[in-house]
Every structure is written in C-alpha cells, then in structure tokens.
C-alpha atoms as a PDB file:
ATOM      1  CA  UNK A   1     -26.039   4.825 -15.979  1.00  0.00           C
ATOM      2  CA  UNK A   2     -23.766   6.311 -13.978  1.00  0.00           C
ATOM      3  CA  UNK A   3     -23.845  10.120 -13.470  1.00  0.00           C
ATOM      4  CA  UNK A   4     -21.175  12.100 -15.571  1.00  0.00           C
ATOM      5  CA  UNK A   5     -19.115  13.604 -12.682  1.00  0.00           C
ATOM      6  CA  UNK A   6     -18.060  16.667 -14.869  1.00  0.00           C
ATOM      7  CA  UNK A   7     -19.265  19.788 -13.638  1.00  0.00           C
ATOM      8  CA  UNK A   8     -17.889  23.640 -14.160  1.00  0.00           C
ATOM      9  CA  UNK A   9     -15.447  23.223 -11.786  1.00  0.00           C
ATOM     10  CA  UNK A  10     -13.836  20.484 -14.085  1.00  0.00           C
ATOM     11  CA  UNK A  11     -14.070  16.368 -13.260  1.00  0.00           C
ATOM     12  CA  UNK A  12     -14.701  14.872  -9.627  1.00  0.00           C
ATOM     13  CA  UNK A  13     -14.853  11.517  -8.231  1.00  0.00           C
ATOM     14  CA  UNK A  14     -12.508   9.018  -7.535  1.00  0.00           C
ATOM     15  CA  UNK A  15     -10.124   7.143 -10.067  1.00  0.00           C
ATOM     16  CA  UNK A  16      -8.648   3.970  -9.609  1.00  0.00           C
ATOM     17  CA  UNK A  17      -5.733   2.814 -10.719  1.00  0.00           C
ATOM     18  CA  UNK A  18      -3.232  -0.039 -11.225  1.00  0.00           C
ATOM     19  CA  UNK A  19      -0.455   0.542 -10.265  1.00  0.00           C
ATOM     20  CA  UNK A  20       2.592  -0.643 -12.619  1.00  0.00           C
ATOM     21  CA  UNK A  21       6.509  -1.744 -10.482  1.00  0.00           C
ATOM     22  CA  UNK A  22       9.567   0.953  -9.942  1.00  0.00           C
ATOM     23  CA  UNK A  23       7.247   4.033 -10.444  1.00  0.00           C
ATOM     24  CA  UNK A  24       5.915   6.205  -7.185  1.00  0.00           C
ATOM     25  CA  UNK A  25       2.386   7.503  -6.426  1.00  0.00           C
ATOM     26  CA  UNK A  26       3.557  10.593  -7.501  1.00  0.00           C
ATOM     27  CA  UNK A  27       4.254   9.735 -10.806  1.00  0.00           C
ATOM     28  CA  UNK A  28       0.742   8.433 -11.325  1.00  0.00           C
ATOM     29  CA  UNK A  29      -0.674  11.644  -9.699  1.00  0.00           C
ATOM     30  CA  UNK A  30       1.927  13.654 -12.199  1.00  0.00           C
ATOM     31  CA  UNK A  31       0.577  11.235 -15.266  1.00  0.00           C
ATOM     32  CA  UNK A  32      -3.108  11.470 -14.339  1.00  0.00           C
ATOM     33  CA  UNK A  33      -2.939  15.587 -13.924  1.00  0.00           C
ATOM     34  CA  UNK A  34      -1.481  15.738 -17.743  1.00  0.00           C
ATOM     35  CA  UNK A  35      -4.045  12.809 -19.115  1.00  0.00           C
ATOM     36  CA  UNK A  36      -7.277  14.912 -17.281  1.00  0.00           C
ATOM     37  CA  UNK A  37      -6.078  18.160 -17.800  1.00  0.00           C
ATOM     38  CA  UNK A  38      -6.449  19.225 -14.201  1.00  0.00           C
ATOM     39  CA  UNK A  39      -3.985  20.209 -11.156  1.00  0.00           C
ATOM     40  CA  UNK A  40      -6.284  19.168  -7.982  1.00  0.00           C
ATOM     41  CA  UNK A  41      -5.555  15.492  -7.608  1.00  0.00           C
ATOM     42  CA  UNK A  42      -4.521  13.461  -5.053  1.00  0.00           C
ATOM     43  CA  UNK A  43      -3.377   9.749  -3.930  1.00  0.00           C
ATOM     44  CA  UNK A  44      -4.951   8.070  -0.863  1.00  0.00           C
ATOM     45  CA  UNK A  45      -1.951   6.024   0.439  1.00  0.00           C
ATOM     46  CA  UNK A  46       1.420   5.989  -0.769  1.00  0.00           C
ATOM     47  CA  UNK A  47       2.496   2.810  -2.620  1.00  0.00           C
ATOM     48  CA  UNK A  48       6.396   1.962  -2.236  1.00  0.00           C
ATOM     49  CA  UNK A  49       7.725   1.904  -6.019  1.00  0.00           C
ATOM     50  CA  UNK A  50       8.313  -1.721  -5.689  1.00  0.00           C
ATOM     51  CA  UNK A  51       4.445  -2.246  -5.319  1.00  0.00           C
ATOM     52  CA  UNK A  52       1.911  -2.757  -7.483  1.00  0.00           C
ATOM     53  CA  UNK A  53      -1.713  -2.743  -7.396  1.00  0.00           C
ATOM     54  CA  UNK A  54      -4.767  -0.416  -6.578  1.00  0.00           C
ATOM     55  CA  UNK A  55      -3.902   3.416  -5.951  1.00  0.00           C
ATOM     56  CA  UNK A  56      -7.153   5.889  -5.274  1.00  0.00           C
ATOM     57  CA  UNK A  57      -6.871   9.409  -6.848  1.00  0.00           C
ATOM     58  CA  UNK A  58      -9.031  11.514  -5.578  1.00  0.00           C
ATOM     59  CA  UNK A  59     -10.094  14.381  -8.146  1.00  0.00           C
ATOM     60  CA  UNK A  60     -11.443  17.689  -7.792  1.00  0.00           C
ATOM     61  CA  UNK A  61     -13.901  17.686  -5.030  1.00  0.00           C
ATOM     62  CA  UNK A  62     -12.930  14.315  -3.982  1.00  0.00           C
ATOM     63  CA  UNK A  63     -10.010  15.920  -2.496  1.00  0.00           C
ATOM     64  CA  UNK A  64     -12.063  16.975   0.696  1.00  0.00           C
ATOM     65  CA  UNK A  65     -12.726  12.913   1.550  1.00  0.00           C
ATOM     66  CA  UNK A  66      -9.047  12.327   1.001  1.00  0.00           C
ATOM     67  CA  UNK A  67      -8.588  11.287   4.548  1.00  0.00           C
ATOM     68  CA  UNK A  68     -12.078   9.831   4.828  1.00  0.00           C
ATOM     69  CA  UNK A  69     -11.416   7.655   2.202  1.00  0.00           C
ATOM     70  CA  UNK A  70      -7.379   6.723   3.508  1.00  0.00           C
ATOM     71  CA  UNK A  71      -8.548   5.753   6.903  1.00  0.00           C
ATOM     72  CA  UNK A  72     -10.438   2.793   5.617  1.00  0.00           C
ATOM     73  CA  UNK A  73      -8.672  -1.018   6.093  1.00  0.00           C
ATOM     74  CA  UNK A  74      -6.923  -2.455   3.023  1.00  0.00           C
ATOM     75  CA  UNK A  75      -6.059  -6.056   1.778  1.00  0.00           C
ATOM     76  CA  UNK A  76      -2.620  -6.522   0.527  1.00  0.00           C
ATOM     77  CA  UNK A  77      -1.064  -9.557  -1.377  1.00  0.00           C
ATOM     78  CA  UNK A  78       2.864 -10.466  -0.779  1.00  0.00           C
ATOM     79  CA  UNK A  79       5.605 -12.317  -0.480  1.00  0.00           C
ATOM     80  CA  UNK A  80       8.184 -12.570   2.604  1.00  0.00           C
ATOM     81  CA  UNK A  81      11.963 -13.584   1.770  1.00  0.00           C
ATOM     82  CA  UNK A  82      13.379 -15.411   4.520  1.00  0.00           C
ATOM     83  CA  UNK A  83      16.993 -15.422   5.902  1.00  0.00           C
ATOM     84  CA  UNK A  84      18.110 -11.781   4.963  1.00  0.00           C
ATOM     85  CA  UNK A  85      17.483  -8.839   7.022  1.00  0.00           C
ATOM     86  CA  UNK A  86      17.581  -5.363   4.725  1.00  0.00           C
ATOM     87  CA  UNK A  87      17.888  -1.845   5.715  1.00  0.00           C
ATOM     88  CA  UNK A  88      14.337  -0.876   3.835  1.00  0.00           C
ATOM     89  CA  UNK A  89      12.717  -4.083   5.435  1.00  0.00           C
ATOM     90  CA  UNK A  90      12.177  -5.047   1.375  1.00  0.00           C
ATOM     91  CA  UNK A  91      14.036  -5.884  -1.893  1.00  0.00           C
ATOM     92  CA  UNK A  92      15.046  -3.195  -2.540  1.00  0.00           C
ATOM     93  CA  UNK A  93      17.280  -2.514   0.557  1.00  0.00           C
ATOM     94  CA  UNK A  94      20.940  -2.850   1.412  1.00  0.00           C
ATOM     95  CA  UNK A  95      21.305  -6.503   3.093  1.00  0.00           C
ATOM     96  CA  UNK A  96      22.445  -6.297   6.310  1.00  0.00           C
ATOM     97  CA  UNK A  97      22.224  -9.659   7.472  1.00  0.00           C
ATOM     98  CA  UNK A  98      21.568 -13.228   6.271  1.00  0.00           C
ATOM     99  CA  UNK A  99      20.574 -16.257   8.242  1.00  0.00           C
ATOM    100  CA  UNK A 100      19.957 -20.104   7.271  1.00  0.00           C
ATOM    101  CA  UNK A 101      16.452 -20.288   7.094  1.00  0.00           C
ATOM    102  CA  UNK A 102      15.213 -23.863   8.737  1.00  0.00           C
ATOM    103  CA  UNK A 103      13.178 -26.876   7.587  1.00  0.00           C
ATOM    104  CA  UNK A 104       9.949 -25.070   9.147  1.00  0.00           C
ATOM    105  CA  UNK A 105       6.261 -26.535   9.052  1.00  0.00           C
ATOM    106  CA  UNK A 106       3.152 -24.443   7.851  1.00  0.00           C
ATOM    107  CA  UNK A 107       2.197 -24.690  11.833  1.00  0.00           C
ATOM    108  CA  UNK A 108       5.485 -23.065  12.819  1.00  0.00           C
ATOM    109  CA  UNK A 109       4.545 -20.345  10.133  1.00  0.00           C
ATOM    110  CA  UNK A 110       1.521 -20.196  11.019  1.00  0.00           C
ATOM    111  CA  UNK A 111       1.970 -19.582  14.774  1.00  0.00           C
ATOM    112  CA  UNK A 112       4.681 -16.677  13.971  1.00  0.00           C
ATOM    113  CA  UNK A 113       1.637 -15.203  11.378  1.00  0.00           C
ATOM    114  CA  UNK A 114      -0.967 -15.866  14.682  1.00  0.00           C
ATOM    115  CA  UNK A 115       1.094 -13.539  17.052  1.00  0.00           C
ATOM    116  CA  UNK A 116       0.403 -10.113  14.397  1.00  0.00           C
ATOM    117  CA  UNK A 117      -3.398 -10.734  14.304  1.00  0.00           C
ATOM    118  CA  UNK A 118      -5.460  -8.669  16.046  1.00  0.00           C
ATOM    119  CA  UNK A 119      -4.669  -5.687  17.797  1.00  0.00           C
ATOM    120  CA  UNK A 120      -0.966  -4.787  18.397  1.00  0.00           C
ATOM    121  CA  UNK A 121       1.648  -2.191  18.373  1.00  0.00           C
ATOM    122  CA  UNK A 122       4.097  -2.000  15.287  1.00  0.00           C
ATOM    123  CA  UNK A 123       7.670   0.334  15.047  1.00  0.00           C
ATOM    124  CA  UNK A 124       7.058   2.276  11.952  1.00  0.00           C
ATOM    125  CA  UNK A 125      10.473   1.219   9.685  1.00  0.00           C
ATOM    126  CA  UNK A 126      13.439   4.024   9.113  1.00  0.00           C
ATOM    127  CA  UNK A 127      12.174   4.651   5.467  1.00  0.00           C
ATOM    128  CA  UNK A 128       8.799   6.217   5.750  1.00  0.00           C
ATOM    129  CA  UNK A 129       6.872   9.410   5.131  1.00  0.00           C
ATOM    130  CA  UNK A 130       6.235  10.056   8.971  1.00  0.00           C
ATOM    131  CA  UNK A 131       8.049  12.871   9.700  1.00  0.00           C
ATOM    132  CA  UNK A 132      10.663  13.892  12.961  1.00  0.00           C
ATOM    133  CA  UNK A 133      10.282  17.158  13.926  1.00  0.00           C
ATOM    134  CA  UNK A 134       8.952  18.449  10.106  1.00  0.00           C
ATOM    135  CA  UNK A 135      11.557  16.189   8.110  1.00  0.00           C
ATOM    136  CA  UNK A 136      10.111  12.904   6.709  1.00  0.00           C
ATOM    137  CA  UNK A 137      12.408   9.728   8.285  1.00  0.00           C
ATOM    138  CA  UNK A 138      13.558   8.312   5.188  1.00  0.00           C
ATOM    139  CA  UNK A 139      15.462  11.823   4.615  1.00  0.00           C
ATOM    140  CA  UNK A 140      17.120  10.580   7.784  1.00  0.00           C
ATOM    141  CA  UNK A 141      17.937   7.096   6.655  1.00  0.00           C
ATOM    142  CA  UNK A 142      19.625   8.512   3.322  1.00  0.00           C
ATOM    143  CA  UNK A 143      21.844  10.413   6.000  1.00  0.00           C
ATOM    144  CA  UNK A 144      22.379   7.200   7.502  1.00  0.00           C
ATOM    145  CA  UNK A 145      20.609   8.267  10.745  1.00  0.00           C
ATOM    146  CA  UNK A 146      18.477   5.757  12.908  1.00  0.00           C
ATOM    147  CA  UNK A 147      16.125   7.497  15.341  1.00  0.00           C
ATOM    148  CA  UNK A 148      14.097   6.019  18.294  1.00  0.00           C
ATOM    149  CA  UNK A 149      10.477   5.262  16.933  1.00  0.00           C
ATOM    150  CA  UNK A 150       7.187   4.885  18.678  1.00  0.00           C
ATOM    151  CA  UNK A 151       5.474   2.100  18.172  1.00  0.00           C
ATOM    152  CA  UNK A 152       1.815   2.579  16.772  1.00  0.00           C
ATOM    153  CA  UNK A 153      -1.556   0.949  17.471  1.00  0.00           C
ATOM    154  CA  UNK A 154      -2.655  -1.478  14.321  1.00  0.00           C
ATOM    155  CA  UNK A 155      -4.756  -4.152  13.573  1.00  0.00           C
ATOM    156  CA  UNK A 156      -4.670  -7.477  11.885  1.00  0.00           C
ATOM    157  CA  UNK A 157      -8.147  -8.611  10.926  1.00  0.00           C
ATOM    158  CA  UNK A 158      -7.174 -11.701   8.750  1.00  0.00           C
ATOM    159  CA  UNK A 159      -4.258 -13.139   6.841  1.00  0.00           C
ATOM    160  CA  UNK A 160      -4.072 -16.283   4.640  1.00  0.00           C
ATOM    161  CA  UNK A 161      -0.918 -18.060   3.356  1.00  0.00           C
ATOM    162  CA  UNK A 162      -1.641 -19.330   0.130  1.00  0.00           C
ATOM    163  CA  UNK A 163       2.036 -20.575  -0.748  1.00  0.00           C
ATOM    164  CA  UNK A 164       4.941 -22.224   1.313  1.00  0.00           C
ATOM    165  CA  UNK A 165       7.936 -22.812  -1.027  1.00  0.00           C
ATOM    166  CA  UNK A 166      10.706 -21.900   1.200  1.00  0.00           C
ATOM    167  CA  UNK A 167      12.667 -19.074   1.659  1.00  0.00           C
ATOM    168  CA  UNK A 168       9.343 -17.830   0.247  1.00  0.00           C
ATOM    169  CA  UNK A 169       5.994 -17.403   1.596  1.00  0.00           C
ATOM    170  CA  UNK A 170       2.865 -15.928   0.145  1.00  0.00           C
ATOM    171  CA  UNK A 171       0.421 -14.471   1.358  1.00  0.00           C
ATOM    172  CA  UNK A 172      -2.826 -12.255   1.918  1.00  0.00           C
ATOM    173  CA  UNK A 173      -3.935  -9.647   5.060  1.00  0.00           C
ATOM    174  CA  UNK A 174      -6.327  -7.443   5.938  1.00  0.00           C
ATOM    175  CA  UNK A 175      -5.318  -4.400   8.144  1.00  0.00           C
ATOM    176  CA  UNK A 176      -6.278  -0.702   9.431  1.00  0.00           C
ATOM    177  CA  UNK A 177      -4.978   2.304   8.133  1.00  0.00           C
ATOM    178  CA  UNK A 178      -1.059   2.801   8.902  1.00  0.00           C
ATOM    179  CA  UNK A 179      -0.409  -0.823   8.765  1.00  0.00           C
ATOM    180  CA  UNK A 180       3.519  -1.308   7.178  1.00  0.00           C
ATOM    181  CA  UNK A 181       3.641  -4.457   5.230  1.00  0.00           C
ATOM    182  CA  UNK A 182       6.961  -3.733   5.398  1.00  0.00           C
ATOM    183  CA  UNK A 183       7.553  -4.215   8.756  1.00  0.00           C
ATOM    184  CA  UNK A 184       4.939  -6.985   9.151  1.00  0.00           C
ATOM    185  CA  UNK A 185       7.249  -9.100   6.707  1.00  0.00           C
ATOM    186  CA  UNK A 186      10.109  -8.186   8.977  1.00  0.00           C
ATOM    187  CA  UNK A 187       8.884  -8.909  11.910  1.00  0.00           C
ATOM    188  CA  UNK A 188       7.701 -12.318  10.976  1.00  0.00           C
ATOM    189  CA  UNK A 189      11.190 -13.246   9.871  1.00  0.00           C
ATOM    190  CA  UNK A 190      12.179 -12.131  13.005  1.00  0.00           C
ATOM    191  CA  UNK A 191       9.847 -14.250  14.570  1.00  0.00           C
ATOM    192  CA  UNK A 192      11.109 -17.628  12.961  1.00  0.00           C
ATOM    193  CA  UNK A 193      14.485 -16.845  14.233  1.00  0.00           C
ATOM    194  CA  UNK A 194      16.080 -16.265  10.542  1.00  0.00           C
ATOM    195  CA  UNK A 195      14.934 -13.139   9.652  1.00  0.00           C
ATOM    196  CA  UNK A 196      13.093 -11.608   6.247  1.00  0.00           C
ATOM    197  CA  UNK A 197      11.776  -8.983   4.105  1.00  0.00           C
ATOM    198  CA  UNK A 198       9.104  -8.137   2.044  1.00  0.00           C
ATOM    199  CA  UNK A 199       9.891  -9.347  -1.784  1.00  0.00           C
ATOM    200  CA  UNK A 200       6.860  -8.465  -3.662  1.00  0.00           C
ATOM    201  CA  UNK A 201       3.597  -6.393  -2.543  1.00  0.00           C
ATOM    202  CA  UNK A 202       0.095  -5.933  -4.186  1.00  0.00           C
ATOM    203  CA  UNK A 203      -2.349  -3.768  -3.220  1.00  0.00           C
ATOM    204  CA  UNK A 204      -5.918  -5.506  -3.736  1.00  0.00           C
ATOM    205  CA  UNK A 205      -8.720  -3.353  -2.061  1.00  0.00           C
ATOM    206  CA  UNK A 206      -9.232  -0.217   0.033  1.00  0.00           C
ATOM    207  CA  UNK A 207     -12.267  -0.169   1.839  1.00  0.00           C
ATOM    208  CA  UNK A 208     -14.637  -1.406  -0.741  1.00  0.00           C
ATOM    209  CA  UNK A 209     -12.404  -0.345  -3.346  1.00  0.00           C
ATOM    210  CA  UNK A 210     -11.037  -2.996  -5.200  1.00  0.00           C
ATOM    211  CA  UNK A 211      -9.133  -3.719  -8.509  1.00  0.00           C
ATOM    212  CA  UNK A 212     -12.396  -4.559 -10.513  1.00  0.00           C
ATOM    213  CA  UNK A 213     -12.344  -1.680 -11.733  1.00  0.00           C
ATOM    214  CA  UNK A 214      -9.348  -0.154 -11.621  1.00  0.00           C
ATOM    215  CA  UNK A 215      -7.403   1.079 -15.156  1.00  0.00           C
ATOM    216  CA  UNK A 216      -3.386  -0.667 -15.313  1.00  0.00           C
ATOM    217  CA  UNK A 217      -1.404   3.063 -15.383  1.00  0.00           C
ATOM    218  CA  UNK A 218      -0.219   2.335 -18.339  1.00  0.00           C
ATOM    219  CA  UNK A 219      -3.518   2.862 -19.993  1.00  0.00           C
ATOM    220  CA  UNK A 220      -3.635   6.145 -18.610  1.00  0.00           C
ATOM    221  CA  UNK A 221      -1.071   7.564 -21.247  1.00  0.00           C
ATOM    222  CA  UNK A 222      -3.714   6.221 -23.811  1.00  0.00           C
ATOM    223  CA  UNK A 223      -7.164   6.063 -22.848  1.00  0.00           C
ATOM    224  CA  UNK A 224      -9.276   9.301 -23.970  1.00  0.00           C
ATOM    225  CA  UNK A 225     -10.125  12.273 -21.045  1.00  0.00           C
ATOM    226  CA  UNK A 226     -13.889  11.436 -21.688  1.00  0.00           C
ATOM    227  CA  UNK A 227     -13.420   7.612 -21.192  1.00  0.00           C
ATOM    228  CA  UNK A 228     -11.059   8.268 -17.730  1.00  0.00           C
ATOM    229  CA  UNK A 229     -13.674  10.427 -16.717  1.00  0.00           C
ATOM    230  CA  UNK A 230     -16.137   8.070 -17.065  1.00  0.00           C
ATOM    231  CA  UNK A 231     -14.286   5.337 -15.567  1.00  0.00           C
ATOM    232  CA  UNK A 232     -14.115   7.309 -12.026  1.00  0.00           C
ATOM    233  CA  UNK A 233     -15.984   6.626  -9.355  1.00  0.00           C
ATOM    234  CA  UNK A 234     -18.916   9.634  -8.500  1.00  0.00           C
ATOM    235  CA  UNK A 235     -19.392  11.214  -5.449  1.00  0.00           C
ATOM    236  CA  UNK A 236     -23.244   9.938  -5.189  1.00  0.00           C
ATOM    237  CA  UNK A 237     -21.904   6.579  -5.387  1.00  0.00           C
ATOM    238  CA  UNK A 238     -19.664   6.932  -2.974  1.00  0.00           C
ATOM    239  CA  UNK A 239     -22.167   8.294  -0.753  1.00  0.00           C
ATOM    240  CA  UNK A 240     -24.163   5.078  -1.938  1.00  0.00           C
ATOM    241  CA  UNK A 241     -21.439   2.785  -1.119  1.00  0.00           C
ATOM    242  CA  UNK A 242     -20.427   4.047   2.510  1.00  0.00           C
ATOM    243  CA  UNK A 243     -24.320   4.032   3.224  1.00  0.00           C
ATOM    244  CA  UNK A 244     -24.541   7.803   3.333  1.00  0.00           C
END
C-alpha cells in the first residue's frame, strides 16, 4: 500500500493526468487547485490545447523537482498533414501555403523521418513560451512579428510510423526535453518537398511516467479529494523509481 502523501502542509506527490482537446495546461492546473483544495501546483511541460494526453502536476512539495522531473525524454503519438504549410506549424494555424503532395513510398518517408534521429539542432517555431528579451514569442506572433531564432540542441532517440494513408502519416517518437513536435512535423514536410503540419498530438510518457495511470481531466471535476489524493504519485516512490 502506497503511503498516503498527506501531511500538515496539505497533499504532495505527483498527479497525472489526461489531458482532454482545446483546453490549456493551465486550465487543468486551475481545475486541479479547486478539486484539491490547494494553491501550490504546477505542470511539467506545457501541452498545446490541441493536444491530448499525459500532463504531470506536481503538488505541494513536488514543486521543488519540477524541473527535475521536466528534463526527462518523452514519447509522443501524432499525425503530420502533408501539403499545407501553417503559421502555428499545426491545425490550428492560418494556412499559408499548400503544395500537391506526391505518390511517395514508406522508404521516401522513411529517409525524410531518418535525417531528425539522433542528435540535431531544431528552430524553436514563432508560437512558443520561450521568451525575447522577457516577452514570450507567441506575444510576438499575435503582433504579427517574426524574429530570428536560434536553433537548439535536441535529440531523436526513436520514431515509428505506424500508418501511411496519404496526406497523413502517423506516428510515434521519443525525444529530450525541448523537443517541438511541432516543428518536427514541419520540418519533415519540408523535407518531402510538399510541406506539412502537425494534425493531431498525444502525449504518452514522460520519463517513466506514462498514461497507466493517469485520471482523463474530466474526472477531475468528479472524483473525491481523498481518491485524487490517493491516485498521485508519492515522493518515496519517486525516489524509488529514479533509483534514488
């Protein structure tokens, strides 16, 4: 039996959650606060509203391994629209340009996949949290301002395409912290010469985090404080888990 992770300081440990479409991190943070009656909670990486899948709240003294726990590699599931470019580098973007998409083979797919694995460099896209001299870039974009961007060291560790139905193509990767699915989508569209964006994304593991246990948001409205707070994940067993 798992340690109750209430103490006097109120509930710790680590909560994870489902993530529902067309809501943001914060609104889970904003809906877990009221459903556990406490203020210090946190996310541990931002989910764009279109995505869905595993989000990490960190609660009470979970907060201090926020960025412990956010620098770990994550597994994402997705799909990549070919032949139209958008300003967002997803669906929900303005379309900025559209291409034919050829008759291509899984190898030609595959090859454009094969030159993003491993270690590379990737442009962080317009509409992101990194912020330009204290103002976050996507406050930029919505002024319809394009700045120069560095590119930043990430890493590819595995990717699978489990469907080929084209303009469409699903599929599964691994990558480090920082990684923009986003722009990974784009830039294999660019890659096949027609151009692309991200049409669907699913979060399915951080570090050894996965979905197994993870409660859909919607239950969070619902479910009892007692039962949420026995559904997080303790700080002993995340000591357990890393090998602490």
């Amino acid at each position: 039996m798992r340690p109750n992770p209430i103490n006097q300081d109120g509930p710790s440990g680590v909560l994870l959650i489902d993530k529902a479409p067309d809501m943001t991190s914060h609104d889970v943070v904003a809906i877990a606060r009221k459903a556990l009656n406490t203020k210090k909670i946190g996310h541990c990486g931002t989910l764009d509203p279109m995505a869905t899948g595993l989000l990490m709240l960190v609660v009470g003294r979970a907060t201090k391994i926020q960025d412990l726990l956010m620098s770990e590699d994550k597994e994402y599931q997705g799909t990549i629209t070919l032949g139209a470019v958008t300003s967002t580098q997803d669906r929900q973007g303005e379309v900025l340009e559209t291409k034919p998409v050829p008759d291509l083979s899984e190898t030609e797919v595959r090859a454009a996949f094969d030159t993003l694995t491993g270690a590379f460099d990737q442009i962080p896209p317009m509409v992101s949290a990194i912020k330009k001299d204290g103002v976050p870039l996507y406050k930029l974009a919505r002024k319809g301002q394009e700045i120069e961007r560095e590119p930043r060291p990430v890493h590819v560790t595995s990717y699978q395409i489990s469907r080929l139905a084209l303009p469409e193509i699903d599929f599964t990767v691994n990558c480090s912290k920082g990684f923009y699915v986003r722009t990974y989508a784009h830039d294999i569209g660019a890659r096949l010469g027609c151009g692309g964006h991200l049409s669907a994304l699913r979060r399915t593991r951080s570090g050894k985090f996965t979905l197994d246990r993870a409660i859909p948001v919607a239950d969070l409205k619902t479910t009892p404080r007692e039962a949420l707070v026995n559904a997080m994940v303790s700080l002993a067993e995340i000591s357990l888990m890393r090998g602490a």
